[in-house]
N, C-alpha and C. Protein backbone atom coordinates (compact mmCIF):
# COMPACT_ATOMS: atom_id res chain seq x y z
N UNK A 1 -6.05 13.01 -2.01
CA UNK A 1 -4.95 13.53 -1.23
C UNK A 1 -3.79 13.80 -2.19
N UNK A 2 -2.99 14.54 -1.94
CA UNK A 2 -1.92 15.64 -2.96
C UNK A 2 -0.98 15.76 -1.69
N UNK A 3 0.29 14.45 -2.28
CA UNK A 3 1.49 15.14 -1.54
C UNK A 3 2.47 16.54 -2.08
N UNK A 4 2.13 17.18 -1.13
CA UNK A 4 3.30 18.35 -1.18
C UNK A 4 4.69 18.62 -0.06
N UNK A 5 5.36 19.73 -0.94
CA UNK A 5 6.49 19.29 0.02
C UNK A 5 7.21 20.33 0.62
N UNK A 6 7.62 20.93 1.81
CA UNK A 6 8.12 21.86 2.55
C UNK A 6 9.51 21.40 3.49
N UNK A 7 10.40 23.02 2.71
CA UNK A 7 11.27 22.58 3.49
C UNK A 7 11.53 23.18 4.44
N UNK A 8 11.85 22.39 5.21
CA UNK A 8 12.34 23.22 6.54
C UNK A 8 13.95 22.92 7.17
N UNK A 9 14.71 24.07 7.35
CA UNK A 9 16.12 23.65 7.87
C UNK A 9 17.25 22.88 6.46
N UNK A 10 16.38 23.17 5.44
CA UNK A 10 17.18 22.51 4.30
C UNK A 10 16.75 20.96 3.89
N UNK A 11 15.70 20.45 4.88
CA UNK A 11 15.17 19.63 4.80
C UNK A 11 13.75 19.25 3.98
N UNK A 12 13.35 18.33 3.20
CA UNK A 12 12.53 18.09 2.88
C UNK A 12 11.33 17.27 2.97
N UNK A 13 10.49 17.89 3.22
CA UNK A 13 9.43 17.14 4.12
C UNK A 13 7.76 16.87 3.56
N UNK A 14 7.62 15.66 3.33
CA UNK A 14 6.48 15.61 2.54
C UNK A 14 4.71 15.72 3.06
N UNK A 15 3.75 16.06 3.02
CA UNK A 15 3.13 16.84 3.61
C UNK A 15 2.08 16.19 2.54
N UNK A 16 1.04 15.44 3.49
CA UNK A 16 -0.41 14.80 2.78
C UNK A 16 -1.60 15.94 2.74
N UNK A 17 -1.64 16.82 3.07
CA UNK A 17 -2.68 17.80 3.47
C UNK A 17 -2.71 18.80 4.55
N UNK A 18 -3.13 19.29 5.25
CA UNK A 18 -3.25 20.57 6.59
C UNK A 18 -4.47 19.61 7.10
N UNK A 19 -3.88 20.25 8.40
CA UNK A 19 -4.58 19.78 9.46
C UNK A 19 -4.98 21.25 10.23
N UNK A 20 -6.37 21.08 10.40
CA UNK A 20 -7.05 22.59 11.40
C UNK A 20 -7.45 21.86 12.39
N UNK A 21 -6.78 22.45 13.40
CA UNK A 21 -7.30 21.88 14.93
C UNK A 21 -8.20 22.38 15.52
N UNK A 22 -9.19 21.29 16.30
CA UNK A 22 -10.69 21.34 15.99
C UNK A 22 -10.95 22.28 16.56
N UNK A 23 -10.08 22.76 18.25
CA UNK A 23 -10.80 23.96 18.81
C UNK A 23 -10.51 25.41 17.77
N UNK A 24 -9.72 25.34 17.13
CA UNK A 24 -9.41 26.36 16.25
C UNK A 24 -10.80 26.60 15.32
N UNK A 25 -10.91 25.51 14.47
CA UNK A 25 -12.35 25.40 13.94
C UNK A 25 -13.64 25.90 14.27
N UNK A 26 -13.81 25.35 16.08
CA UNK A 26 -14.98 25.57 16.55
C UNK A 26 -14.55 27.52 16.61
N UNK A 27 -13.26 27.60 17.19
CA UNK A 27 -13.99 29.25 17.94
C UNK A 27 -13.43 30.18 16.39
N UNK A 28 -13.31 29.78 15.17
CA UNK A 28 -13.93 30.08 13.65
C UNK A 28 -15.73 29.96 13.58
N UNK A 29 -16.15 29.61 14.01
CA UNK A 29 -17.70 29.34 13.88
C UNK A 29 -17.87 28.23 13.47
N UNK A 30 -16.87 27.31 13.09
CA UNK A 30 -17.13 25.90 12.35
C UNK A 30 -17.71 24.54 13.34
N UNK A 31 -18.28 23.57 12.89
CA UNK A 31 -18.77 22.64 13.90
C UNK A 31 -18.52 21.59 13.11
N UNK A 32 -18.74 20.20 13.43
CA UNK A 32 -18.86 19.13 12.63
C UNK A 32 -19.50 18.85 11.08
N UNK A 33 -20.14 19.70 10.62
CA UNK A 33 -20.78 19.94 9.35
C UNK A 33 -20.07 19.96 8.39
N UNK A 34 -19.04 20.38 8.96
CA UNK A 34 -18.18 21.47 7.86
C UNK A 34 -16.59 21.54 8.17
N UNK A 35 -16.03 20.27 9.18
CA UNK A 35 -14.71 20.13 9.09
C UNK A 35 -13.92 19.68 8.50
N UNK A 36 -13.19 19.83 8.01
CA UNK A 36 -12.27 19.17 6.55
C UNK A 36 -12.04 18.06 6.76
N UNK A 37 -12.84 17.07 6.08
CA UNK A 37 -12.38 15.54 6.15
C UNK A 37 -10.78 14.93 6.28
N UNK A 38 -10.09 15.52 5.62
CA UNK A 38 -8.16 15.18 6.14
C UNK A 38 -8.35 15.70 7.57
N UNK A 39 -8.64 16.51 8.05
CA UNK A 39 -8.47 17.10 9.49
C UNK A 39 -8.81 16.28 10.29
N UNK A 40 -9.99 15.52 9.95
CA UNK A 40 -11.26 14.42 10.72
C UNK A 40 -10.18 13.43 10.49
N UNK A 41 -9.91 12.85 9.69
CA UNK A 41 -9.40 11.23 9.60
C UNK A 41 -7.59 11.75 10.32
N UNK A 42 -7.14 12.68 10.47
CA UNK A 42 -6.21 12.99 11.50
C UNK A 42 -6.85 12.41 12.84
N UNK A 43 -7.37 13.36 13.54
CA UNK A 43 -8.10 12.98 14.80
C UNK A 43 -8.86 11.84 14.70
N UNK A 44 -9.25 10.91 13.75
CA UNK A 44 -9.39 9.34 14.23
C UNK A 44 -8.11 8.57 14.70
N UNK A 45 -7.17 8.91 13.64
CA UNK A 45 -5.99 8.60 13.61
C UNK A 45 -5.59 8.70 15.35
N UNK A 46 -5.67 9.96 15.57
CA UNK A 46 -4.78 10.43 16.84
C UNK A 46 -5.93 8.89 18.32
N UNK A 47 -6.84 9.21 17.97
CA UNK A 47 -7.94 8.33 18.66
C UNK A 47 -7.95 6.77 18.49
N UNK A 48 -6.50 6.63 17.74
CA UNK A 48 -6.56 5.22 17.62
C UNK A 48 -7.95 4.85 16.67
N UNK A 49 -8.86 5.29 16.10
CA UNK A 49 -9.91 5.03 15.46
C UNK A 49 -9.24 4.32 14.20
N UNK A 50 -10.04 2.84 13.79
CA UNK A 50 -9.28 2.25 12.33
C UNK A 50 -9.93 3.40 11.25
N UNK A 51 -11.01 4.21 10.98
CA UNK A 51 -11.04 5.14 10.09
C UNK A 51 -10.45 5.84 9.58
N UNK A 52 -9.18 6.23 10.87
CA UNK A 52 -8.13 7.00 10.22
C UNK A 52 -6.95 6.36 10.02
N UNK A 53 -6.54 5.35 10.72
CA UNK A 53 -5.86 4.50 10.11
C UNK A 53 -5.41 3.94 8.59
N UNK A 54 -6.63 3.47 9.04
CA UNK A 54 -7.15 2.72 7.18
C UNK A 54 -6.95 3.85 5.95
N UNK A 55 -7.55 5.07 6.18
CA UNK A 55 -7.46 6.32 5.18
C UNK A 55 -6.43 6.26 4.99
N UNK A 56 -5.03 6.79 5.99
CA UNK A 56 -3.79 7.16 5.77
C UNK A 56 -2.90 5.99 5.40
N UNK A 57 -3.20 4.20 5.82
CA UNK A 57 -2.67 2.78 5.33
C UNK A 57 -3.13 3.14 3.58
N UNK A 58 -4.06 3.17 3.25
CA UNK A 58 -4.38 3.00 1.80
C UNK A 58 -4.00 3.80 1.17
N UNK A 59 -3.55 4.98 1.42
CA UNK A 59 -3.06 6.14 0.67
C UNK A 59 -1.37 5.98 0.74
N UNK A 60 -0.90 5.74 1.58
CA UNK A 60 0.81 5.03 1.92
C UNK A 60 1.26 3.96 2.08
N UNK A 61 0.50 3.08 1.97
CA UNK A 61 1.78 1.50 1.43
C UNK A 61 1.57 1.19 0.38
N UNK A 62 1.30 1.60 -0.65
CA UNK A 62 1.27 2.03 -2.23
C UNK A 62 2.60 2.35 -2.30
N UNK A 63 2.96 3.57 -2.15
CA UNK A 63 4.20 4.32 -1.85
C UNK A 63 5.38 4.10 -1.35
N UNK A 64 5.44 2.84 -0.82
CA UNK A 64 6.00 2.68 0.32
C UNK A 64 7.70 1.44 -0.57
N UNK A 65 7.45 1.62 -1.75
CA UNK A 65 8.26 0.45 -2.42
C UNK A 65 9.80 0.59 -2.57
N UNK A 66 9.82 2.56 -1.84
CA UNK A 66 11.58 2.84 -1.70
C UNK A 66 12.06 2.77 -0.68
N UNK A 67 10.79 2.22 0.19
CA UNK A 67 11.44 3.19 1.60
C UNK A 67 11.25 1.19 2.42
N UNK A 68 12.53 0.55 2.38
CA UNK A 68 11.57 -0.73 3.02
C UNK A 68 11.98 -0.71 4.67
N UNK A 69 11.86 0.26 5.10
CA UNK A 69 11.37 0.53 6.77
C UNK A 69 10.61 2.05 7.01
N UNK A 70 9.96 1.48 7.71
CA UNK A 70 8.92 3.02 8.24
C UNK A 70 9.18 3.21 9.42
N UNK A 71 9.27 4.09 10.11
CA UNK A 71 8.90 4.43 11.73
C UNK A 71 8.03 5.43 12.03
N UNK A 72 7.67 6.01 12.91
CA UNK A 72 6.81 6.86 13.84
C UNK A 72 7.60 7.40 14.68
N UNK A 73 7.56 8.66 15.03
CA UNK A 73 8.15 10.08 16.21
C UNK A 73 6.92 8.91 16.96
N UNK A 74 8.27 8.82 18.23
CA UNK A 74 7.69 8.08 18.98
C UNK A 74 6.57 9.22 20.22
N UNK A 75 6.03 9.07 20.96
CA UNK A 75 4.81 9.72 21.53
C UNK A 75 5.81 10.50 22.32
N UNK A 76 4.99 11.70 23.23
CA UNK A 76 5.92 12.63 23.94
C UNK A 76 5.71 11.74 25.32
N UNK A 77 5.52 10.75 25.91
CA UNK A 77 5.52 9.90 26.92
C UNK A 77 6.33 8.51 26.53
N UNK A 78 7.18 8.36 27.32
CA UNK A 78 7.91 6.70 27.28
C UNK A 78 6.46 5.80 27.37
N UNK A 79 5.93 6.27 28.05
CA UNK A 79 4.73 5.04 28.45
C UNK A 79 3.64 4.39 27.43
N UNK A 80 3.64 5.10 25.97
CA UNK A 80 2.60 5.70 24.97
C UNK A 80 3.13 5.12 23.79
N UNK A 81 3.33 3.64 23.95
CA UNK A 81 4.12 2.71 22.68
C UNK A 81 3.10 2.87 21.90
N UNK A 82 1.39 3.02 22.11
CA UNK A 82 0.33 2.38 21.13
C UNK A 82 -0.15 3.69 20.37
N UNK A 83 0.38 4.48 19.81
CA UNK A 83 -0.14 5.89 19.67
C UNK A 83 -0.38 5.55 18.49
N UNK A 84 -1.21 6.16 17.95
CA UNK A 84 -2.18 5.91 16.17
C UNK A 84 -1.32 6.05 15.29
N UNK A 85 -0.25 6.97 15.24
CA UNK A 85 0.80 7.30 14.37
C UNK A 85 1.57 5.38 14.59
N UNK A 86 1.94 4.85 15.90
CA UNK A 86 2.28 4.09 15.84
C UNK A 86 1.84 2.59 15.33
N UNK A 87 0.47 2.95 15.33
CA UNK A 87 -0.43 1.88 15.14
C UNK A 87 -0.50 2.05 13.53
N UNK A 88 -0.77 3.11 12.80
CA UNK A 88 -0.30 3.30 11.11
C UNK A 88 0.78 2.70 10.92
N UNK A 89 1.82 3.04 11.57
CA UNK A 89 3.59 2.42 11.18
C UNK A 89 3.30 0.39 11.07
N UNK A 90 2.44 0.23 11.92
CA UNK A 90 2.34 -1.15 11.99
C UNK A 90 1.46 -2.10 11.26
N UNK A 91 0.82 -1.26 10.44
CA UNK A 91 -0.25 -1.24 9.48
C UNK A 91 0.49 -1.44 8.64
N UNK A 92 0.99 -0.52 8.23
CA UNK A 92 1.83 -0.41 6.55
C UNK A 92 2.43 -1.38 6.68
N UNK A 93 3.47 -2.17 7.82
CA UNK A 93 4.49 -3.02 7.54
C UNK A 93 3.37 -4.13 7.39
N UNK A 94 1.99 -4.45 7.76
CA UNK A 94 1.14 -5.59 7.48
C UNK A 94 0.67 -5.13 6.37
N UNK A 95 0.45 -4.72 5.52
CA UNK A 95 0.00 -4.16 4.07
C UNK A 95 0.63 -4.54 3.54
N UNK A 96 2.15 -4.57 3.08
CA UNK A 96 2.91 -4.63 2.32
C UNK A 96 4.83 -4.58 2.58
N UNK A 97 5.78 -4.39 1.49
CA UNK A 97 7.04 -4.85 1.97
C UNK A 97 7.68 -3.49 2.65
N UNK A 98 7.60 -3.48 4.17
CA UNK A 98 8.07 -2.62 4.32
C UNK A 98 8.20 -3.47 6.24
N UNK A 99 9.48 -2.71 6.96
CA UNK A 99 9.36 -3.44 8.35
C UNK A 99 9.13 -1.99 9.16
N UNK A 100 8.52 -1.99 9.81
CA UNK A 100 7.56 -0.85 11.04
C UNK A 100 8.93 -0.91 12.36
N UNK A 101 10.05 -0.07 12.03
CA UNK A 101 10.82 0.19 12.86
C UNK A 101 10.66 1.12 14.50
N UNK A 102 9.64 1.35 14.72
CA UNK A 102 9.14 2.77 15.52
C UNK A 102 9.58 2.35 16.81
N UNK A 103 9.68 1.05 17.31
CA UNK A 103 10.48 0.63 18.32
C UNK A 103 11.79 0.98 18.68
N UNK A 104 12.61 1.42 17.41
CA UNK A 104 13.89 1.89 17.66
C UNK A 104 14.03 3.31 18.42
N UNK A 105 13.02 3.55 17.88
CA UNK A 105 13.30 5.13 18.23
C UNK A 105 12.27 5.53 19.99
N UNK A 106 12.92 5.44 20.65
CA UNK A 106 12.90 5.25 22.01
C UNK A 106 12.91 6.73 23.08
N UNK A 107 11.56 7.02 23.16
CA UNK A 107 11.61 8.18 24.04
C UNK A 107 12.13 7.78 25.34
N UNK A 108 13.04 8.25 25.88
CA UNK A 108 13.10 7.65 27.29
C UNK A 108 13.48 8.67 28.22
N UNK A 109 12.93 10.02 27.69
CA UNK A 109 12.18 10.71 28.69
C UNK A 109 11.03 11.82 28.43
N UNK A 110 10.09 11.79 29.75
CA UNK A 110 8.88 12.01 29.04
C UNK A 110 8.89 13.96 29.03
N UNK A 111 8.25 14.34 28.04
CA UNK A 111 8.11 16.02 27.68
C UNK A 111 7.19 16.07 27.31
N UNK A 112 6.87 17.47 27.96
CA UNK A 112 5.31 18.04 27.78
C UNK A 112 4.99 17.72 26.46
N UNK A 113 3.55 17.25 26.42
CA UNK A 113 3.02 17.31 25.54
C UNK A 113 2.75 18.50 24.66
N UNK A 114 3.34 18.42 23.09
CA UNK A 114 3.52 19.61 22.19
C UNK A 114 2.19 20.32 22.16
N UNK A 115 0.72 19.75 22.08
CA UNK A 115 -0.33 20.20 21.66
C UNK A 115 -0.70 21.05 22.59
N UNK A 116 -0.10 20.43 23.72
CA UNK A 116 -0.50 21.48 25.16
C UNK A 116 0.61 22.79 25.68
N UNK A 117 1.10 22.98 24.49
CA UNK A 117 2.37 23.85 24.76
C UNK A 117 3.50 23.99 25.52
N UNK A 118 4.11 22.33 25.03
CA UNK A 118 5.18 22.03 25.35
C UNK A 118 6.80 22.82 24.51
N UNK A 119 7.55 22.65 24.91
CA UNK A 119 8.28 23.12 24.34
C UNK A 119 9.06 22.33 22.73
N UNK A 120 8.99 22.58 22.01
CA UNK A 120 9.36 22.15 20.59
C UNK A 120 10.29 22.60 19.90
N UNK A 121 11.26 22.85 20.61
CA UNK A 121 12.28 22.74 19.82
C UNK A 121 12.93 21.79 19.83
N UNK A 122 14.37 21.55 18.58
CA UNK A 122 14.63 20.19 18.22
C UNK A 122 15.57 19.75 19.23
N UNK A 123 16.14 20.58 20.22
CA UNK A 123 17.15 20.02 21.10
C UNK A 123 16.64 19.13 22.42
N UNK A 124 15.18 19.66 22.31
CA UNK A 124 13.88 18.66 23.45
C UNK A 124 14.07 17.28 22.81
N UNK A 125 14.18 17.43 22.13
CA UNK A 125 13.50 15.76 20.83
C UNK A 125 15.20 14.59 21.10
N UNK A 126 15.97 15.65 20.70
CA UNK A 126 17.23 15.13 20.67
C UNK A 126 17.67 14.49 22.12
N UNK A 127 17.19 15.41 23.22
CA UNK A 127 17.97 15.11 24.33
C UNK A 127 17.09 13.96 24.86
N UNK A 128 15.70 13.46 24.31
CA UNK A 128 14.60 12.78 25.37
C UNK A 128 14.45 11.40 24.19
N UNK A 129 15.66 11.56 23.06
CA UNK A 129 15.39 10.15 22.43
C UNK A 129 16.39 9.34 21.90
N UNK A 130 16.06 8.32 21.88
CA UNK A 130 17.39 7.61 21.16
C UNK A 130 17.50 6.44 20.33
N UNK A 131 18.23 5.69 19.53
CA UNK A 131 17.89 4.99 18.75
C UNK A 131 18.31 3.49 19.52
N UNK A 132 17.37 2.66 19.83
CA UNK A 132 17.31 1.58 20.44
C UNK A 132 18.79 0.26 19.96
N UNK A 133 18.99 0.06 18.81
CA UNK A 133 19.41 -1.42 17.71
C UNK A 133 19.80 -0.46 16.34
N UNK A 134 21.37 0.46 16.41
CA UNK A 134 21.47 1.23 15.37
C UNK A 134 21.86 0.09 14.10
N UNK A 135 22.19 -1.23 14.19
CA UNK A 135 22.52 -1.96 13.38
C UNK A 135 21.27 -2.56 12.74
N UNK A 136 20.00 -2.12 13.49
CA UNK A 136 18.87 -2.52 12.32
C UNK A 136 18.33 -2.03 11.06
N UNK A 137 19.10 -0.46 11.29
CA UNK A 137 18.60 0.40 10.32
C UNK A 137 20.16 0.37 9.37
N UNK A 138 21.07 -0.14 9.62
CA UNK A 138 22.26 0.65 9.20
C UNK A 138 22.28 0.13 7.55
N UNK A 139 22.35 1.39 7.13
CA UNK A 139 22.66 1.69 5.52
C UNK A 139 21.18 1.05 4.96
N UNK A 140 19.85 1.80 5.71
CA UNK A 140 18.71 1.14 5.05
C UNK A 140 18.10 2.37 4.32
N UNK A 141 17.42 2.57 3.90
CA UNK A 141 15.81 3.69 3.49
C UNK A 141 15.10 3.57 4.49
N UNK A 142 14.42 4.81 5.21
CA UNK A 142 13.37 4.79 5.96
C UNK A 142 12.73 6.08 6.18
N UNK A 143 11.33 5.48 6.04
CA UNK A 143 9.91 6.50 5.90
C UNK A 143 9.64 6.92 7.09
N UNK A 144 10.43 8.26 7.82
CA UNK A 144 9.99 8.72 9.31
C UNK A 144 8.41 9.36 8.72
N UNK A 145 7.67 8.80 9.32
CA UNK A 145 5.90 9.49 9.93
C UNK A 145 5.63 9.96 11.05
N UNK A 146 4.90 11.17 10.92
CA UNK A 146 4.61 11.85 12.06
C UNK A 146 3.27 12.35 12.17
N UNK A 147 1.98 12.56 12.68
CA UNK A 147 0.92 12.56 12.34
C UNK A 147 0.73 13.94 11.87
N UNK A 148 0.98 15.16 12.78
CA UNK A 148 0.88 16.38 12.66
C UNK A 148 2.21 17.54 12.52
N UNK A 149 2.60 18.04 11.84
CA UNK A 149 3.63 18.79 11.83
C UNK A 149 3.23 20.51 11.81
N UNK A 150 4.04 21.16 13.20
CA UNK A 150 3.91 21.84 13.73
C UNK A 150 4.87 22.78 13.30
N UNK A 151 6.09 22.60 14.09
CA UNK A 151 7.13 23.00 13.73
C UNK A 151 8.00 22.18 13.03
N UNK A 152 7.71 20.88 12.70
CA UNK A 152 8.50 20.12 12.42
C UNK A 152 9.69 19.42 13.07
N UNK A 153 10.21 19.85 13.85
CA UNK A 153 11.44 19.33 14.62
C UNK A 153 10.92 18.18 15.20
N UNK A 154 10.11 17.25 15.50
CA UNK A 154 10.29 16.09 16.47
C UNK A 154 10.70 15.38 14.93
N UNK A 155 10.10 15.45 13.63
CA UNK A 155 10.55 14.65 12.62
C UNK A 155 11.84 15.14 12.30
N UNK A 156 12.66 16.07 12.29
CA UNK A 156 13.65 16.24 12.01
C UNK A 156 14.73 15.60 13.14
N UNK A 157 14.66 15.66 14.72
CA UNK A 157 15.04 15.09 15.75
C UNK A 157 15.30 13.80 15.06
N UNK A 158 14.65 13.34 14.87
CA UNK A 158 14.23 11.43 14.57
C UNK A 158 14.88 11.09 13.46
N UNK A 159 14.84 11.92 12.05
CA UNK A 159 15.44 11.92 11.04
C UNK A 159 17.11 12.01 11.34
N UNK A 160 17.94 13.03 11.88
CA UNK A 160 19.09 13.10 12.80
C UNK A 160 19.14 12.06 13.20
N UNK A 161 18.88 11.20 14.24
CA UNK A 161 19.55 10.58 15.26
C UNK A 161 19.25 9.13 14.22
N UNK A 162 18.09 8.67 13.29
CA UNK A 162 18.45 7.41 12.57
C UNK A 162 19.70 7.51 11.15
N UNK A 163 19.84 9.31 10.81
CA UNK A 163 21.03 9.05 10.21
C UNK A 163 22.43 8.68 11.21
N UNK A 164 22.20 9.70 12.09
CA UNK A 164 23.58 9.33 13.20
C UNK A 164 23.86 7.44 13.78
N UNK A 165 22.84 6.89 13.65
CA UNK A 165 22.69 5.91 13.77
C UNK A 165 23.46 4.93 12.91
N UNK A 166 23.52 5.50 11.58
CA UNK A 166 23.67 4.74 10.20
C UNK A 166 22.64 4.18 9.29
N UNK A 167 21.53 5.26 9.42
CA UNK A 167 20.48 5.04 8.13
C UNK A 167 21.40 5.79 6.68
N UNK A 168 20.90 4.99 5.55
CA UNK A 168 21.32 5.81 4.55
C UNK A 168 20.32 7.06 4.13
N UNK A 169 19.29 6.53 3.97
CA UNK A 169 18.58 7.84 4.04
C UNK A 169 17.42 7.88 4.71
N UNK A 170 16.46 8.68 4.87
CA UNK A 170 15.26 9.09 5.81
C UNK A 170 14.78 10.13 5.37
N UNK A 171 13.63 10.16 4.93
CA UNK A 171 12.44 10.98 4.30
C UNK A 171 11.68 11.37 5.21
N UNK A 172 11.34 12.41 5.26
CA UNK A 172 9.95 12.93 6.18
C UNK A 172 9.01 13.09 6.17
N UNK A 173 8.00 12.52 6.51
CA UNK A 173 6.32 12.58 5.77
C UNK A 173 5.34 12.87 7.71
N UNK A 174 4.44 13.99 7.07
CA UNK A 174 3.37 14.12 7.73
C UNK A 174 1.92 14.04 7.25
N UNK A 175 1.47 13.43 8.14
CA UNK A 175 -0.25 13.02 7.72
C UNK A 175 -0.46 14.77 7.70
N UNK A 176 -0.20 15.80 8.24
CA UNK A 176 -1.10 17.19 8.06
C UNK A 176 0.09 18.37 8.85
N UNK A 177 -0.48 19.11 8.21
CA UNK A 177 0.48 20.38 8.11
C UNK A 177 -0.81 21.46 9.24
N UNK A 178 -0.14 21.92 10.35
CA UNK A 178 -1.12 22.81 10.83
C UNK A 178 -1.24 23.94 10.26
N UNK A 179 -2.59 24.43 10.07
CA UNK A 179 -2.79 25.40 9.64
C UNK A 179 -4.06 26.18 10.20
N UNK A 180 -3.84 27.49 10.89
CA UNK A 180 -4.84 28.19 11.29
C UNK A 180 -5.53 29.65 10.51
């Protein structure tokens, strides 16, 4: 895996690989034979599966020695605390020195789901979240994760509101970059 980095909005955003989404794949002619293993250990990931977990834990709490809090774009449902992205965030802080903040960041209202063509822009993200305990993060480092980046704005949303909060800084990292 080869982090690269894209900016978006002036922002910089670090990027483990592309992600091809599977129905995209299939109606390409592609089937399970032949799907890009980063793509696959995404969708374990998303499935709560430890395969993808574990892939993306071993490749990032190595890394993890500037940033000593991580969080997760919390799910597009209030109800959806256990989401794989969230379940990675909680990984890394058991791996190594880092505390799994993803609790702070508090959807508390629910929006269409992005994959299903919800709406994504960053003022959705902003208006449906908020930062729970701004004195936990204040004047810390923290590693926002997001599994898939689309347009990017739910990590940029999240990045915003833990600086408005009083993070000192916040980095942006996605497990996969869509690409069709």
């Amino acid at each position: 895996m080869e982090i690269r980095h894209e900016h978006l909005e002036g922002e910089d955003i670090a990027l483990f690989g592309d992600y091809r989404p599977w129905w995209y794949h299939k109606e390409q002619g592609g089937d399970g034979s032949n799907y890009p293993l980063h793509s696959s250990r995404i969708l374990d990931l998303k499935d709560g599966n430890a395969r993808g977990i574990d892939y993306f834990c071993e490749y990032i709490a190595p890394r993890m020695k500037h940033y000593p809090f991580v969080a997760a774009v919390p799910s597009h449902d209030p109800g959806n605390s256990s989401s794989g992205i969230r379940v990675l965030a909680a990984k890394l802080e058991a791996a190594g020195d880092c505390k799994d903040v993803s609790n702070l960041l508090v959807r508390h209202t629910k929006i269409q789901k992005l994959a299903a063509g919800g709406n994504r822009s960053i003022d959705v993200h902003l208006g449906s979240i908020a930062v729970a305990d701004p004195q936990a993060i204040k004047d810390q480092r923290v590693l926002m994760i997001d599994d898939v980046l689309t347009t990017g704005y739910s990590l940029l949303a999240c990045r915003k509101l833990l600086l408005a909060a009083g993070a000192d800084f916040v980095k942006c990292a996605a497990l996969g970059r869509t690409t069709y």
